[in-house]
C-alpha atoms as a PDB file:
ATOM      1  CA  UNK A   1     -10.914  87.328  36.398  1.00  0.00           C
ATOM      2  CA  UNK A   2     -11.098  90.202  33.786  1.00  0.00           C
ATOM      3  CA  UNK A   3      -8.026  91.632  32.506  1.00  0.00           C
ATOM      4  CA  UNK A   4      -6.645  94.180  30.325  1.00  0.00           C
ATOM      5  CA  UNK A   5      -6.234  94.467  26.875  1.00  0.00           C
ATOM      6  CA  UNK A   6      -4.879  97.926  25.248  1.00  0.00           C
ATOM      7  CA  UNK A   7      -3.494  98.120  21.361  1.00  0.00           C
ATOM      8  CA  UNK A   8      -1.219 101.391  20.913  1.00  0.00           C
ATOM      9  CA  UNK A   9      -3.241 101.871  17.833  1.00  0.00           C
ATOM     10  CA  UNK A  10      -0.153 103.202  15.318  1.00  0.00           C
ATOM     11  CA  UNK A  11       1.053 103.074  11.980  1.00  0.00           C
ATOM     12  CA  UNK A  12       4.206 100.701  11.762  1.00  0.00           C
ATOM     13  CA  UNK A  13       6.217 103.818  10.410  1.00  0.00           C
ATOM     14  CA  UNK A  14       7.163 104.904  13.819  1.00  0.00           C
ATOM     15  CA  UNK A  15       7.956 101.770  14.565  1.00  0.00           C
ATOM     16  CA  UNK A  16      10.434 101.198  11.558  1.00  0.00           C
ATOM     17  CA  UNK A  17      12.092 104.742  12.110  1.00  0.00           C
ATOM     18  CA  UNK A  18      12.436 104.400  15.936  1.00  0.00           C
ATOM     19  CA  UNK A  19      14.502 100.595  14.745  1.00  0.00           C
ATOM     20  CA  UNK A  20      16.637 102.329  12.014  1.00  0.00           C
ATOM     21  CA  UNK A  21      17.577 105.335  14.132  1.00  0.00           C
ATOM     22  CA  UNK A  22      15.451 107.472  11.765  1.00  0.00           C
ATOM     23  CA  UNK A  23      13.150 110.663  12.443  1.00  0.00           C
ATOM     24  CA  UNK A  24      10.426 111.257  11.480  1.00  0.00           C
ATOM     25  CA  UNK A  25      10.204 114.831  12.925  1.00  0.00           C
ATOM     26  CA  UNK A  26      10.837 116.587   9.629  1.00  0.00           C
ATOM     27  CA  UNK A  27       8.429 114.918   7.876  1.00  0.00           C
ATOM     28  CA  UNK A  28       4.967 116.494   6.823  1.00  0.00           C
ATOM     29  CA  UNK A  29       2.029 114.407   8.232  1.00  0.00           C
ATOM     30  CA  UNK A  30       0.869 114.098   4.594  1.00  0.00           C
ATOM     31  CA  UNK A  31       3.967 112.442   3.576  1.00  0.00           C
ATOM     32  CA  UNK A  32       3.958 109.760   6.184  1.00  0.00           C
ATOM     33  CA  UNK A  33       0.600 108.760   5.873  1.00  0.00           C
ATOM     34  CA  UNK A  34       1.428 108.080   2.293  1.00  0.00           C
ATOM     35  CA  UNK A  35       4.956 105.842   3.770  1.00  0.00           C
ATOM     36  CA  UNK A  36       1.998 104.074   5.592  1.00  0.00           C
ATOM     37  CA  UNK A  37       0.470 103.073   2.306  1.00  0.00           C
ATOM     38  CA  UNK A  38      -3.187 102.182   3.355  1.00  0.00           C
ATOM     39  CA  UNK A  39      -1.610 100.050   6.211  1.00  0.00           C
ATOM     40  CA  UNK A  40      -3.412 101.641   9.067  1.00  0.00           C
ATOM     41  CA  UNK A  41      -6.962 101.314   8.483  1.00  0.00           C
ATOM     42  CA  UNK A  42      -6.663  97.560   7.261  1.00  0.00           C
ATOM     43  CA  UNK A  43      -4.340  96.458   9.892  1.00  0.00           C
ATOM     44  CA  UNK A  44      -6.966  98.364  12.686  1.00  0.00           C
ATOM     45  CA  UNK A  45     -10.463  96.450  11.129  1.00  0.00           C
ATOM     46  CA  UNK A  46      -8.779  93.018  11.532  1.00  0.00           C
ATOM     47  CA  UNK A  47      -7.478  93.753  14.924  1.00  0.00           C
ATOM     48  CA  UNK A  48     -11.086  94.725  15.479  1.00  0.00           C
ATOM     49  CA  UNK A  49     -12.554  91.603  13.638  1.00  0.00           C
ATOM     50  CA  UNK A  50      -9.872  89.250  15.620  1.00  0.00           C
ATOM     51  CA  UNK A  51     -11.591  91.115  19.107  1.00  0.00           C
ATOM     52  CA  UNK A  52     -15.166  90.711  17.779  1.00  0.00           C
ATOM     53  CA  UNK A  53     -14.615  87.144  17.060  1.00  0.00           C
ATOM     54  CA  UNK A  54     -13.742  85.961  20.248  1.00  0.00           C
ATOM     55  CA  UNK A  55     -16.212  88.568  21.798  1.00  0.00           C
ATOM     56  CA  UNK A  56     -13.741  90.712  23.342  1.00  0.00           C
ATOM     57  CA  UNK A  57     -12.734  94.294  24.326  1.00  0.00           C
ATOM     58  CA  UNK A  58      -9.641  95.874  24.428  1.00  0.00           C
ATOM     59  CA  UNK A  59      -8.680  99.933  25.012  1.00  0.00           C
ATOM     60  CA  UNK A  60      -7.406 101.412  22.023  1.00  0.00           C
ATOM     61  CA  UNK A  61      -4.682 103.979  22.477  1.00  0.00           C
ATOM     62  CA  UNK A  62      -4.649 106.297  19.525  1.00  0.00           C
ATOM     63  CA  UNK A  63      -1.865 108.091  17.442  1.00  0.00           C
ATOM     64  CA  UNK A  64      -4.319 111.106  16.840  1.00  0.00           C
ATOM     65  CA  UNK A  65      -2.765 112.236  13.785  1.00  0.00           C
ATOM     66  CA  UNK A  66      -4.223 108.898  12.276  1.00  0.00           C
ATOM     67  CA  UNK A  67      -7.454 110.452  12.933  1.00  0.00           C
ATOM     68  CA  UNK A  68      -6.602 112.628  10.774  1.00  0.00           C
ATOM     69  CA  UNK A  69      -5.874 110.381   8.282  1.00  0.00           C
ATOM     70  CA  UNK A  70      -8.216 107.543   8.041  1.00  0.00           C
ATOM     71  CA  UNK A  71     -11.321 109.053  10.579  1.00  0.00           C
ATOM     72  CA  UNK A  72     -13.599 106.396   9.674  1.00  0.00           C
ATOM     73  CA  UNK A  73     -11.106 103.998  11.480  1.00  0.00           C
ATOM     74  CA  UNK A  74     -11.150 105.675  14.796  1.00  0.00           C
ATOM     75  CA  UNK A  75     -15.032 105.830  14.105  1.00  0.00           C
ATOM     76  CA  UNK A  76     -15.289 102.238  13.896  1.00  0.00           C
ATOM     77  CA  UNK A  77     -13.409 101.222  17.088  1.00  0.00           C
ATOM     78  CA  UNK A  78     -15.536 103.675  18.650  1.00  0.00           C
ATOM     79  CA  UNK A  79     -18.616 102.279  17.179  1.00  0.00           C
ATOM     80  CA  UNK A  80     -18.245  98.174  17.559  1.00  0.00           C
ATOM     81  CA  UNK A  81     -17.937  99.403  21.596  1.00  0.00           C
ATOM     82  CA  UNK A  82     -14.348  99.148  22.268  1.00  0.00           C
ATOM     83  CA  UNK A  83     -12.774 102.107  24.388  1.00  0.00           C
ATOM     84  CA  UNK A  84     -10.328 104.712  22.254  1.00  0.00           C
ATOM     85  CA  UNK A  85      -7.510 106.423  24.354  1.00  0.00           C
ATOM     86  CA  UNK A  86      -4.829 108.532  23.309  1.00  0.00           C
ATOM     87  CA  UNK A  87      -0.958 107.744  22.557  1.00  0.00           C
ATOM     88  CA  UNK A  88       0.237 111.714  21.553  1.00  0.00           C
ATOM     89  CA  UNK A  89      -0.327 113.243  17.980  1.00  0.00           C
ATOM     90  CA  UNK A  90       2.884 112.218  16.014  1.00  0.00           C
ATOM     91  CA  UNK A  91       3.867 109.303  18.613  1.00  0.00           C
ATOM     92  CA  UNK A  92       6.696 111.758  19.660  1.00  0.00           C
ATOM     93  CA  UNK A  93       8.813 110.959  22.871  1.00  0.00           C
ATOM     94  CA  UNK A  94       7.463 113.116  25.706  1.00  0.00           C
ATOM     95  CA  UNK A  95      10.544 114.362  27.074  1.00  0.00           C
ATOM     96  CA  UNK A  96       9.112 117.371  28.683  1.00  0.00           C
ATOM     97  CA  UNK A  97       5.479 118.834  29.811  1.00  0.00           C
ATOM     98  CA  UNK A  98       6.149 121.092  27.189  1.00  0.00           C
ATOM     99  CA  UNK A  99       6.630 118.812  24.445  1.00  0.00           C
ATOM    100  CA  UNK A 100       3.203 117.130  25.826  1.00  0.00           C
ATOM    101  CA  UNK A 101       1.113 120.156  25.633  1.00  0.00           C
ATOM    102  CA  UNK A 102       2.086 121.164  22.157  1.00  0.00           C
ATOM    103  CA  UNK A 103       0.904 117.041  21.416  1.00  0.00           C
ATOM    104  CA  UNK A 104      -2.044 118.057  23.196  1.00  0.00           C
ATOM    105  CA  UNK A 105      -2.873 120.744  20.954  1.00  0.00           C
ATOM    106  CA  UNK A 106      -1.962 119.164  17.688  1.00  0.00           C
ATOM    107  CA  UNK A 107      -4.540 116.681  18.563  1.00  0.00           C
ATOM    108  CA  UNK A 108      -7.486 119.083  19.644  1.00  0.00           C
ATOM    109  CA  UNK A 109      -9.955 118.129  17.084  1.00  0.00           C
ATOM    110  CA  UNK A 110      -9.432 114.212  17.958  1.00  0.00           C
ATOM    111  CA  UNK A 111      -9.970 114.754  21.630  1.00  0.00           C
ATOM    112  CA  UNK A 112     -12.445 117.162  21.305  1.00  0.00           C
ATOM    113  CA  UNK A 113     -14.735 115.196  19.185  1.00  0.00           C
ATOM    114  CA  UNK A 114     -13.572 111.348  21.037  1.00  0.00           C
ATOM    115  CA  UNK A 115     -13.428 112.799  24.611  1.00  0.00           C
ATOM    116  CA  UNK A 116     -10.604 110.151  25.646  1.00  0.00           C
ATOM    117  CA  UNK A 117     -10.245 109.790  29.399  1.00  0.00           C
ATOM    118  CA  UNK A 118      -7.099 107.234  29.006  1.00  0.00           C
ATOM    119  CA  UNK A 119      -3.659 108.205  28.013  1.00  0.00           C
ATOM    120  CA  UNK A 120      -0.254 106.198  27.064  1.00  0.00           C
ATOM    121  CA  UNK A 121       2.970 107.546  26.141  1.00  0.00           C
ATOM    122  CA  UNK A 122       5.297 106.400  23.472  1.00  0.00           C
ATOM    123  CA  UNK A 123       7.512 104.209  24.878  1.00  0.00           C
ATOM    124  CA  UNK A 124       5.830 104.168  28.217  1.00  0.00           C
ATOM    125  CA  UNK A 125       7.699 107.202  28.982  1.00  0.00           C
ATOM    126  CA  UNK A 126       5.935 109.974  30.739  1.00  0.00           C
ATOM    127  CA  UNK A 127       7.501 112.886  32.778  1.00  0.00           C
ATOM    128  CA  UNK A 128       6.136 113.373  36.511  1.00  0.00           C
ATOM    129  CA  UNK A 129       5.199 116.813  36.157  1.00  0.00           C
ATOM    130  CA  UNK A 130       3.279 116.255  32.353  1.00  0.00           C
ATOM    131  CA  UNK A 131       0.491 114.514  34.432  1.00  0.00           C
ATOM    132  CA  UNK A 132      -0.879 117.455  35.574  1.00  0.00           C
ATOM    133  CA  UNK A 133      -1.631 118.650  32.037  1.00  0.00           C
ATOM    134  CA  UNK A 134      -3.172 115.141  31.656  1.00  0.00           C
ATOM    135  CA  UNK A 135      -5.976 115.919  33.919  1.00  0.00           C
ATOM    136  CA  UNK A 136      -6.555 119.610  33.085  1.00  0.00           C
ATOM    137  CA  UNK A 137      -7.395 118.046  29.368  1.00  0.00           C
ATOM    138  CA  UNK A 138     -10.017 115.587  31.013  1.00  0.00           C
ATOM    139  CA  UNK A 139      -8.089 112.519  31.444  1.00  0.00           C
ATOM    140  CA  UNK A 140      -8.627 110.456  33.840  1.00  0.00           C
ATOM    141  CA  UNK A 141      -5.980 107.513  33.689  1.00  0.00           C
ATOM    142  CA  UNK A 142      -2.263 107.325  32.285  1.00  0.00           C
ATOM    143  CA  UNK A 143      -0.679 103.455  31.916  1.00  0.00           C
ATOM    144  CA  UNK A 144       2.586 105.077  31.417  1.00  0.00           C
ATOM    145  CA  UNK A 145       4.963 102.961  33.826  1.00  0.00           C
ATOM    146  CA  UNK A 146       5.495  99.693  34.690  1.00  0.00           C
ATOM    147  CA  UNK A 147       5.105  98.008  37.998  1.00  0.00           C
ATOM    148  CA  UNK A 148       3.279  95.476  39.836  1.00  0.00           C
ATOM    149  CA  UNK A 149      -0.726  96.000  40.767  1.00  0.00           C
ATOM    150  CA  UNK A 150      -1.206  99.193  42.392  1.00  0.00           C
ATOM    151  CA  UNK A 151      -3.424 102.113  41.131  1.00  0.00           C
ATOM    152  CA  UNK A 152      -1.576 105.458  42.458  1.00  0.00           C
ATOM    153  CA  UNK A 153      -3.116 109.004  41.881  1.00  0.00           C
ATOM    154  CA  UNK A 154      -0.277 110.824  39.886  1.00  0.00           C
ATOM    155  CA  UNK A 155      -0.664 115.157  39.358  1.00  0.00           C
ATOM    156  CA  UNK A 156      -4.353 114.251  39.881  1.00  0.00           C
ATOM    157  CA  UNK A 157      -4.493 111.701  37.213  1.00  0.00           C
ATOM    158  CA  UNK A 158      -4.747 107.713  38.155  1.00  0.00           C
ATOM    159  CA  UNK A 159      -1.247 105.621  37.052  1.00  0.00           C
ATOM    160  CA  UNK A 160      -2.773 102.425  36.234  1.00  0.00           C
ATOM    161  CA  UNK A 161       0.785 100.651  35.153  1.00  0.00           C
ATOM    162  CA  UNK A 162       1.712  97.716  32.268  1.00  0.00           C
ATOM    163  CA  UNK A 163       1.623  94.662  34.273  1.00  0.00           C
ATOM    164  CA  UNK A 164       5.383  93.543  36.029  1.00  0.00           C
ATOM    165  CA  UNK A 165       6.470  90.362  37.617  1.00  0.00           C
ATOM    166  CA  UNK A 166       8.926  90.752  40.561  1.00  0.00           C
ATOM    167  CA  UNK A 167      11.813  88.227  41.078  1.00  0.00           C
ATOM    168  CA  UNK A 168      11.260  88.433  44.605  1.00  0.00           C
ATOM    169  CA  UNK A 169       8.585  90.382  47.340  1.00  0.00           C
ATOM    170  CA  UNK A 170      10.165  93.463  48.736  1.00  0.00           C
ATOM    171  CA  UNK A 171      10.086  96.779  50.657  1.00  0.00           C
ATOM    172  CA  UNK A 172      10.772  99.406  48.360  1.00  0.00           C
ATOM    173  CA  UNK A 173       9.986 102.711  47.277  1.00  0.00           C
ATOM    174  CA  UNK A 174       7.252 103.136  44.342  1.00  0.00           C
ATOM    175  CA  UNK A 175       9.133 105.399  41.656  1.00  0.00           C
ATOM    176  CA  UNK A 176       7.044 107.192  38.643  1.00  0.00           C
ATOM    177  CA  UNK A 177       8.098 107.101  36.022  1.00  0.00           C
ATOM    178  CA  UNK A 178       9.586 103.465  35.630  1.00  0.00           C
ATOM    179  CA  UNK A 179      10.789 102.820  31.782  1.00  0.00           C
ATOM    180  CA  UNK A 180      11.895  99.793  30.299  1.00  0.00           C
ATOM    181  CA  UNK A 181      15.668 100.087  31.009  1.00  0.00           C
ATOM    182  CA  UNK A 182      18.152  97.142  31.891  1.00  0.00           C
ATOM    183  CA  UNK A 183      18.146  98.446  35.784  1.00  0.00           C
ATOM    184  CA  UNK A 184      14.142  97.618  35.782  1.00  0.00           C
ATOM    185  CA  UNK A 185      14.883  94.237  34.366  1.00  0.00           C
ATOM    186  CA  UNK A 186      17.359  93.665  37.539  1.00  0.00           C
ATOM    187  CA  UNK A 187      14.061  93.218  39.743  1.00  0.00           C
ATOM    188  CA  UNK A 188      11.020  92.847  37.611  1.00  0.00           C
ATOM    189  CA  UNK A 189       9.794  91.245  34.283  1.00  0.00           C
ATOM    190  CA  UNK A 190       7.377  93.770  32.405  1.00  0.00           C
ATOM    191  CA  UNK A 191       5.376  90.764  30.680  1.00  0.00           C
ATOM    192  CA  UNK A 192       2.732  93.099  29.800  1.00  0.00           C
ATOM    193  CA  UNK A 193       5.167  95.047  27.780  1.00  0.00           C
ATOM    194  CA  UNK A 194       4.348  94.312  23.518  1.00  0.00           C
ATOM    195  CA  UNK A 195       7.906  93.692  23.972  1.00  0.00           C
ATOM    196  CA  UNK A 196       7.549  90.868  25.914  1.00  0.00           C
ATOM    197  CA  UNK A 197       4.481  89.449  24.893  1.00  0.00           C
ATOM    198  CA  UNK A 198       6.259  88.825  21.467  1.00  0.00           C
ATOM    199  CA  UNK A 199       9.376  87.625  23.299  1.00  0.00           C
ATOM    200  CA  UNK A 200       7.205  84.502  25.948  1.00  0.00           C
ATOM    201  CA  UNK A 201       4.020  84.070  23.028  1.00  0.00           C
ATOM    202  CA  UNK A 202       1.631  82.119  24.382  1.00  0.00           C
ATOM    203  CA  UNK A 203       4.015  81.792  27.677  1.00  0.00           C
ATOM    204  CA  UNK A 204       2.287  85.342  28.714  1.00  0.00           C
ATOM    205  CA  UNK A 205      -0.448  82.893  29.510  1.00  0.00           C
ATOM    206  CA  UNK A 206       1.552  81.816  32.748  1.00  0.00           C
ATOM    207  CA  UNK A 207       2.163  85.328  33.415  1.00  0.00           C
ATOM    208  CA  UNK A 208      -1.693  86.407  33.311  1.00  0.00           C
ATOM    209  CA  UNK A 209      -2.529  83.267  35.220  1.00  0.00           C
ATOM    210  CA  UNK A 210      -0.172  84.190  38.163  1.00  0.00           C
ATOM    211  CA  UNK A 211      -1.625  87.365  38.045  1.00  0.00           C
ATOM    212  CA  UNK A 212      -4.772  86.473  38.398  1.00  0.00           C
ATOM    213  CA  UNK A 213      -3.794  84.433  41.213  1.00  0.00           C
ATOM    214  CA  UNK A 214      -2.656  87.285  43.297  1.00  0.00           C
ATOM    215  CA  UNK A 215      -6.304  88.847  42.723  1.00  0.00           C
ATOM    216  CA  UNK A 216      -5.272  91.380  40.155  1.00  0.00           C
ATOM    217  CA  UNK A 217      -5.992  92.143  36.582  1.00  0.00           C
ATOM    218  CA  UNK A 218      -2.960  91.646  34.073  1.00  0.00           C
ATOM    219  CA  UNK A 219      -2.503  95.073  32.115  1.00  0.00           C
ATOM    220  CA  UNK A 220      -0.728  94.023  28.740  1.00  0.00           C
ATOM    221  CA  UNK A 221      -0.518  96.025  25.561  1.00  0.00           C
ATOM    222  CA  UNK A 222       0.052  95.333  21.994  1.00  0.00           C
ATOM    223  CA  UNK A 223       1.044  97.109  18.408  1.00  0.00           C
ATOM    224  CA  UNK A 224      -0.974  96.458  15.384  1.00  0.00           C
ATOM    225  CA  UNK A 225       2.028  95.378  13.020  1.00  0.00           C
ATOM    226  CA  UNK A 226       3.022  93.203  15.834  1.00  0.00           C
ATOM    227  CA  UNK A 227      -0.473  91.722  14.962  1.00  0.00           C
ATOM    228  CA  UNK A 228      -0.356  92.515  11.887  1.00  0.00           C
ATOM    229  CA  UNK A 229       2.271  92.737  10.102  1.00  0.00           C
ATOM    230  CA  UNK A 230       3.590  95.043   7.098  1.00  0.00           C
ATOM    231  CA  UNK A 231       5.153  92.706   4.248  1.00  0.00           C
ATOM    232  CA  UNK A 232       8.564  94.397   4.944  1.00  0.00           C
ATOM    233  CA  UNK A 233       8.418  93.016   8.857  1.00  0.00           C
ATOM    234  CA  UNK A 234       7.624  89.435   7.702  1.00  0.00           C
ATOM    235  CA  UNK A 235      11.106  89.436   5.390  1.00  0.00           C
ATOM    236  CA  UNK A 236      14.417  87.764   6.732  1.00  0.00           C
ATOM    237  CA  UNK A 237      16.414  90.794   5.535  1.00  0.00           C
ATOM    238  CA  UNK A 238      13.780  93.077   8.101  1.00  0.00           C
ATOM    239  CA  UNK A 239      14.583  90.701  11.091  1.00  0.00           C
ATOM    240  CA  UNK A 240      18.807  90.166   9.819  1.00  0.00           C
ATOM    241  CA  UNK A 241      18.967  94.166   9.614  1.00  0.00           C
ATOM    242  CA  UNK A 242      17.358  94.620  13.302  1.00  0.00           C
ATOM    243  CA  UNK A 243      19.666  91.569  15.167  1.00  0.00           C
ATOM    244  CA  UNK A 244      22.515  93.498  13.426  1.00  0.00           C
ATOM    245  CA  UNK A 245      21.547  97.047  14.452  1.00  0.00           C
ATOM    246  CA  UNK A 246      19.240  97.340  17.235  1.00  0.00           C
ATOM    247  CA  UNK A 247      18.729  93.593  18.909  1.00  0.00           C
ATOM    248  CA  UNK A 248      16.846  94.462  21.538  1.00  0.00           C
ATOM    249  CA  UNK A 249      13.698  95.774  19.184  1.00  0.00           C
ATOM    250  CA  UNK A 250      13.572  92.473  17.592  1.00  0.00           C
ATOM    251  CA  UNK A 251      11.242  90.956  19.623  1.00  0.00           C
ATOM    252  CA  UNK A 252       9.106  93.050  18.385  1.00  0.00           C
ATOM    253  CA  UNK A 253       9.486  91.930  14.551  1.00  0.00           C
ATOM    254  CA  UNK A 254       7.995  88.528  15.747  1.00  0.00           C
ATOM    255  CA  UNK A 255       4.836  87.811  14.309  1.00  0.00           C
ATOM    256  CA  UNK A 256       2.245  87.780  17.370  1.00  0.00           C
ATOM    257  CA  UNK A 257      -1.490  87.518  15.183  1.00  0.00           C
ATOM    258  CA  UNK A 258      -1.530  83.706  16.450  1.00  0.00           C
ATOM    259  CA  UNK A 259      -0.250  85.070  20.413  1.00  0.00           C
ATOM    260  CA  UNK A 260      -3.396  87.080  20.603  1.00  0.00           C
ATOM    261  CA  UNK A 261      -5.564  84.577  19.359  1.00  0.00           C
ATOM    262  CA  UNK A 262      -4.472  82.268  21.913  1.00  0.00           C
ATOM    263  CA  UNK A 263      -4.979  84.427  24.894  1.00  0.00           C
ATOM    264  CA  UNK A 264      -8.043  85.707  23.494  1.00  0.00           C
ATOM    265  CA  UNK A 265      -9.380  82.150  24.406  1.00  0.00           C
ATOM    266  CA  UNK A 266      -7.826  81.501  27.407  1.00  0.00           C
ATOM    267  CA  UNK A 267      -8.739  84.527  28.965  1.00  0.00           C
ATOM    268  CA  UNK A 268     -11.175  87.409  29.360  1.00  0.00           C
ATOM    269  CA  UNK A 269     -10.566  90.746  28.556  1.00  0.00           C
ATOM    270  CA  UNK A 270     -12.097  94.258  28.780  1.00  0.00           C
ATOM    271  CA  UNK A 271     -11.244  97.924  28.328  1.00  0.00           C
ATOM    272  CA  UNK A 272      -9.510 100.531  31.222  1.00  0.00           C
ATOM    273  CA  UNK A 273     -12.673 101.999  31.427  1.00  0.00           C
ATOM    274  CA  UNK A 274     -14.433  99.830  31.727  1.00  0.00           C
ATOM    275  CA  UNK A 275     -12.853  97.387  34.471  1.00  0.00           C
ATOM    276  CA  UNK A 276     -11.673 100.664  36.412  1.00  0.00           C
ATOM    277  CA  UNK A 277     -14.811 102.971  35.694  1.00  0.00           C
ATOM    278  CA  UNK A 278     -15.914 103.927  39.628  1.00  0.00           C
ATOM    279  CA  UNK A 279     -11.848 103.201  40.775  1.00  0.00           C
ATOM    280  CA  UNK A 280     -11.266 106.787  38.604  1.00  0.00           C
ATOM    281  CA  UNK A 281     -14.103 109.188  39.258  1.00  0.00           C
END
């Protein structure tokens, strides 16, 4: 079976601030692409060469403000035939519809020239009522929640969610949005989550595998400094400093370059698009 692959294609600044309890809000775009150093369109062309390699797609979900910054990156992903989505302009926290739609704008050039049908949030957060906004803007698909395998047509747009493993088979309600809070983790494992897939390494294997068995595709997602990491991320001090103030992002800080390769070979992969194409006309 054919699963999914997605990278939430950002710069490991957000990633850094969001760990240290820093913002980045004040901060002219200028000024953080030069905190990103170059890192960006390196750490994207061997994520791309590690795909081509093993002959493999994967959906990229774009910060667009890095299209800003290096375009000949999101050019490339475009161009070696892998899909590009879109993760908001300045990988803000939608915490409102309105805080979507001025993302939305910010980002008008990248989706007016890429056309993306798929969308992610930050922190696969996304507010009920943003959706709408989602589809006037030409998207097609969100993979903004978790849950177990089951397409559901959101404010017109199609919820395809990150991948979940219940504990146990039960009745319940389906709820949108579902986070990645300690009450989820009471009835499901999100082993799609980059969070896990640091965390069980080549253990996601088992995860996929069951998957599979139930006749579904597994939906997991990755970060590029996961896969690639900054020199700062591979340091002891990095990894003391986040067990000290912010364990539960330290899964993250584990190198996963040899993860991928690994489940790159045992199993096949392909873009939203197109597994899903004629599920989201």
């Amino acid at each position: 079976m054919t699963n999914i692959l997605s990278i939430d294609l950002e710069s490991w600044i957000y990633f850094d601030a969001d760990a240290s309890g820093k913002s980045l809000a004040g901060v002219p775009s200028e000024e953080r692409r030069s905190l990103d150093g170059g890192y960006f369109p390196r750490a994207t062309r061997e994520v791309l060469d590690l795909l081509d390699g093993a002959g493999q797609k994967a959906t990229f979900f774009v910060v667009g403000e890095s299209y800003d910054w290096y375009p000949e990156a999101i050019d490339e992903i475009r161009d070696r035939g892998h899909e590009v989505g879109y993760h908001t302009h300045t990988h803000r926290r939608v915490a409102s519809a309105g805080v979507l739609a001025e993302e939305l704008e910010a980002s008008r050039t990248f989706l007016e020239r890429f056309q993306p049908i798929g969308f992610r949030a930050p922190r696969i957060d996304l507010p009920r009522n943003a959706l709408p906004q989602l589809r006037d803007w030409g998207f097609r698909y969100s993979s903004s929640s978790y849950e177990q395998h089951q397409i559901e047509v959101v404010g017109g747009v199609h919820e395809i969610p990150v991948s979940t493993l219940a504990y146990r088979q039960q009745d319940r309600p389906r709820e949108f949005p579902k986070t990645l809070t300690p009450g989820l983790l009471t009835s499901m494992l999100p082993f799609g989550s980059g969070l896990f897939v640091g965390l069980l390494g080549r253990g996601t294997s088992w995860f996929i595998r069951h998957q599979e068995a139930l006749g579904h595709p597994a939906v997991i997602f990755l970060h590029p400094w996961q896969i690639i990491q900054p020199q700062r991320f591979r340091s002891k001090r990095f990894k003391l400093r986040l067990l000290a103030t912010n364990p539960t992002f330290f899964p993250y800080a584990l190198a996963a370059r040899e993860t991928l390769r690994r489940l790159l070979r045992a199993h096949e992969f392909t873009t939203f698009r197109d597994h899903f194409g004629e599920q989201l006309t």
